[in-house]
C-alpha atoms as a PDB file:
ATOM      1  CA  UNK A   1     122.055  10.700  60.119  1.00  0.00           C
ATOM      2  CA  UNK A   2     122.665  14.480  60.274  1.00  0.00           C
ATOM      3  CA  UNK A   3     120.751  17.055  58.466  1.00  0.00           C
ATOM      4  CA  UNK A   4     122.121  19.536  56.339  1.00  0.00           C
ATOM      5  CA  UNK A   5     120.538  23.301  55.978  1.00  0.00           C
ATOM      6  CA  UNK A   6     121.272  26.238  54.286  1.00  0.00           C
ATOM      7  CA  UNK A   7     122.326  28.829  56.434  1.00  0.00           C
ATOM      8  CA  UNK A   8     121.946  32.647  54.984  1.00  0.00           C
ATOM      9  CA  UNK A   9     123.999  34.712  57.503  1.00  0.00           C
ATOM     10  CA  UNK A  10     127.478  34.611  58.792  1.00  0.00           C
ATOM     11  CA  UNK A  11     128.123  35.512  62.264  1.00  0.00           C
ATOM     12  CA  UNK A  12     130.325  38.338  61.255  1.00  0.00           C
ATOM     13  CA  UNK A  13     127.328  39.907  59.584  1.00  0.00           C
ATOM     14  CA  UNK A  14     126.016  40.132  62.918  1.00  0.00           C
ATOM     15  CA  UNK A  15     125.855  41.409  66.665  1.00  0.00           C
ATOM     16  CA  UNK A  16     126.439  38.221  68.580  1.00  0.00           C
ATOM     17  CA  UNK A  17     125.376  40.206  71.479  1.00  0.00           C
ATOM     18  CA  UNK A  18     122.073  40.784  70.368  1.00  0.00           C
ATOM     19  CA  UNK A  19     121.705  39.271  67.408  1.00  0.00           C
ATOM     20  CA  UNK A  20     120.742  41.986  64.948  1.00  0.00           C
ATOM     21  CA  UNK A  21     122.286  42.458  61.630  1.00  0.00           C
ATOM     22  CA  UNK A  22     124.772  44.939  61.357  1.00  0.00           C
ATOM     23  CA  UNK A  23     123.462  46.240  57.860  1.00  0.00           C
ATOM     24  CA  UNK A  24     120.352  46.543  58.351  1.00  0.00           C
ATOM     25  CA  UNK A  25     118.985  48.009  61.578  1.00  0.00           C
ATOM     26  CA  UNK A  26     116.199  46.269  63.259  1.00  0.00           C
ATOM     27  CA  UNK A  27     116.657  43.034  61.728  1.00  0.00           C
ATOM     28  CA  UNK A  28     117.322  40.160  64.071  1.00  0.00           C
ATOM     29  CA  UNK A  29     118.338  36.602  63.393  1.00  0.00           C
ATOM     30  CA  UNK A  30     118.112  33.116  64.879  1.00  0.00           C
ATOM     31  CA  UNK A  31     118.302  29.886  64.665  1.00  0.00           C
ATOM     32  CA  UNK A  32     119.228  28.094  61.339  1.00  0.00           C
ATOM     33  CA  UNK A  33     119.582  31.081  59.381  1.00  0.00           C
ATOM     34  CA  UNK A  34     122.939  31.615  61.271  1.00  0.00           C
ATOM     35  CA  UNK A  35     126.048  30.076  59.635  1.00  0.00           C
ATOM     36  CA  UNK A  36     127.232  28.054  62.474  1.00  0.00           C
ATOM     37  CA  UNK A  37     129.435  25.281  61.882  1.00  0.00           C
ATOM     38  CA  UNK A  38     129.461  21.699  64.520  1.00  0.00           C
ATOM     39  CA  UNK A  39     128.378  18.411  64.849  1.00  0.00           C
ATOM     40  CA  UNK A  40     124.574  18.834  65.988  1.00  0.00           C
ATOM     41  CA  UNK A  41     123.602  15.405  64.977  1.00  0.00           C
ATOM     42  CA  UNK A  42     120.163  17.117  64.111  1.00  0.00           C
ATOM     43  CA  UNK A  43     120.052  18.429  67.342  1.00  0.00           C
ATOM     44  CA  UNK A  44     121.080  22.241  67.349  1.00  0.00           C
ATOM     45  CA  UNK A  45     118.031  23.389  69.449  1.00  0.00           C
ATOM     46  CA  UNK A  46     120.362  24.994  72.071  1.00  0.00           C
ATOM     47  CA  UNK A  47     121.391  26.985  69.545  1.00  0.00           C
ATOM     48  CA  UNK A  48     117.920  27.982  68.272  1.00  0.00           C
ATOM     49  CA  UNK A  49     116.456  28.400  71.780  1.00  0.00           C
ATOM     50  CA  UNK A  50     119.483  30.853  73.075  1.00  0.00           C
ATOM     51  CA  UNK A  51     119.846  32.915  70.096  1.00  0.00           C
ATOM     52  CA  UNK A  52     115.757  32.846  69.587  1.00  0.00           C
ATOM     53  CA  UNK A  53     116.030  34.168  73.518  1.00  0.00           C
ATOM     54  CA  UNK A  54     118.643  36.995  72.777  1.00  0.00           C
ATOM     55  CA  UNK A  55     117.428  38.107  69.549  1.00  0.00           C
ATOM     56  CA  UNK A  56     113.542  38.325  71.225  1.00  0.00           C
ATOM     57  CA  UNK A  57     114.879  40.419  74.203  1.00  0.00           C
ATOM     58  CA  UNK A  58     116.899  42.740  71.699  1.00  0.00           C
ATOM     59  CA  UNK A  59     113.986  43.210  69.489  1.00  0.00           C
ATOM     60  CA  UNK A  60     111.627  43.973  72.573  1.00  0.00           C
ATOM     61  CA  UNK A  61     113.796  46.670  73.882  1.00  0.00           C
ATOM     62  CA  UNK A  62     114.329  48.694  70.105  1.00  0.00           C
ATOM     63  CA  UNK A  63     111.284  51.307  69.557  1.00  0.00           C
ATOM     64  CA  UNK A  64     113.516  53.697  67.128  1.00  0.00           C
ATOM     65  CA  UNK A  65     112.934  51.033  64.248  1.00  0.00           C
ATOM     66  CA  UNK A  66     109.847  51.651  64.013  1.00  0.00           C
END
C-alpha cells in the first residue's frame, strides 16, 4: 500500500541548500509539502527528518526576517 499526498512546492521554488523559498524570504519548507517524486512505500521519513534538520538550522541562523 503506498500513500499518496499532496505536495504544494516544487523543488525549483526553493533553496535546496537551506530550504527556504525563493519568493518569499523567511519561509522555509519540509517534509511533505515538497514535491518530491520516489517510491517511499509510506516511508519518506528520511526525507522529512533531513530537510526538517536543514530547514531548522537555516531558520535559526536568519534574524533580518524579523
Amino acid at each position: 500500500m503506498e500513500l499518496n499526498t499532496y505536495r504544494f512546492c516544487h523543488p525549483l521554488e526553493i533553496n535546496l541548500k537551506t530550504m527556504e523559498s525563493k519568493k518569499i524570504k523567511g519561509l522555509y519548507f519540509c517534509g511533505e509539502v515538497i514535491d518530491v517524486d520516489g517510491n517511499t512505500g509510506d516511508y519518506n521519513l528520511q526525507e522529512a527528518f533531513s530537510t526538517g534538520y536543514v530547514a531548522g538550522e537555516s531558520a535559526s541562523k536568519c534574524s533580518d526576517v524579523l
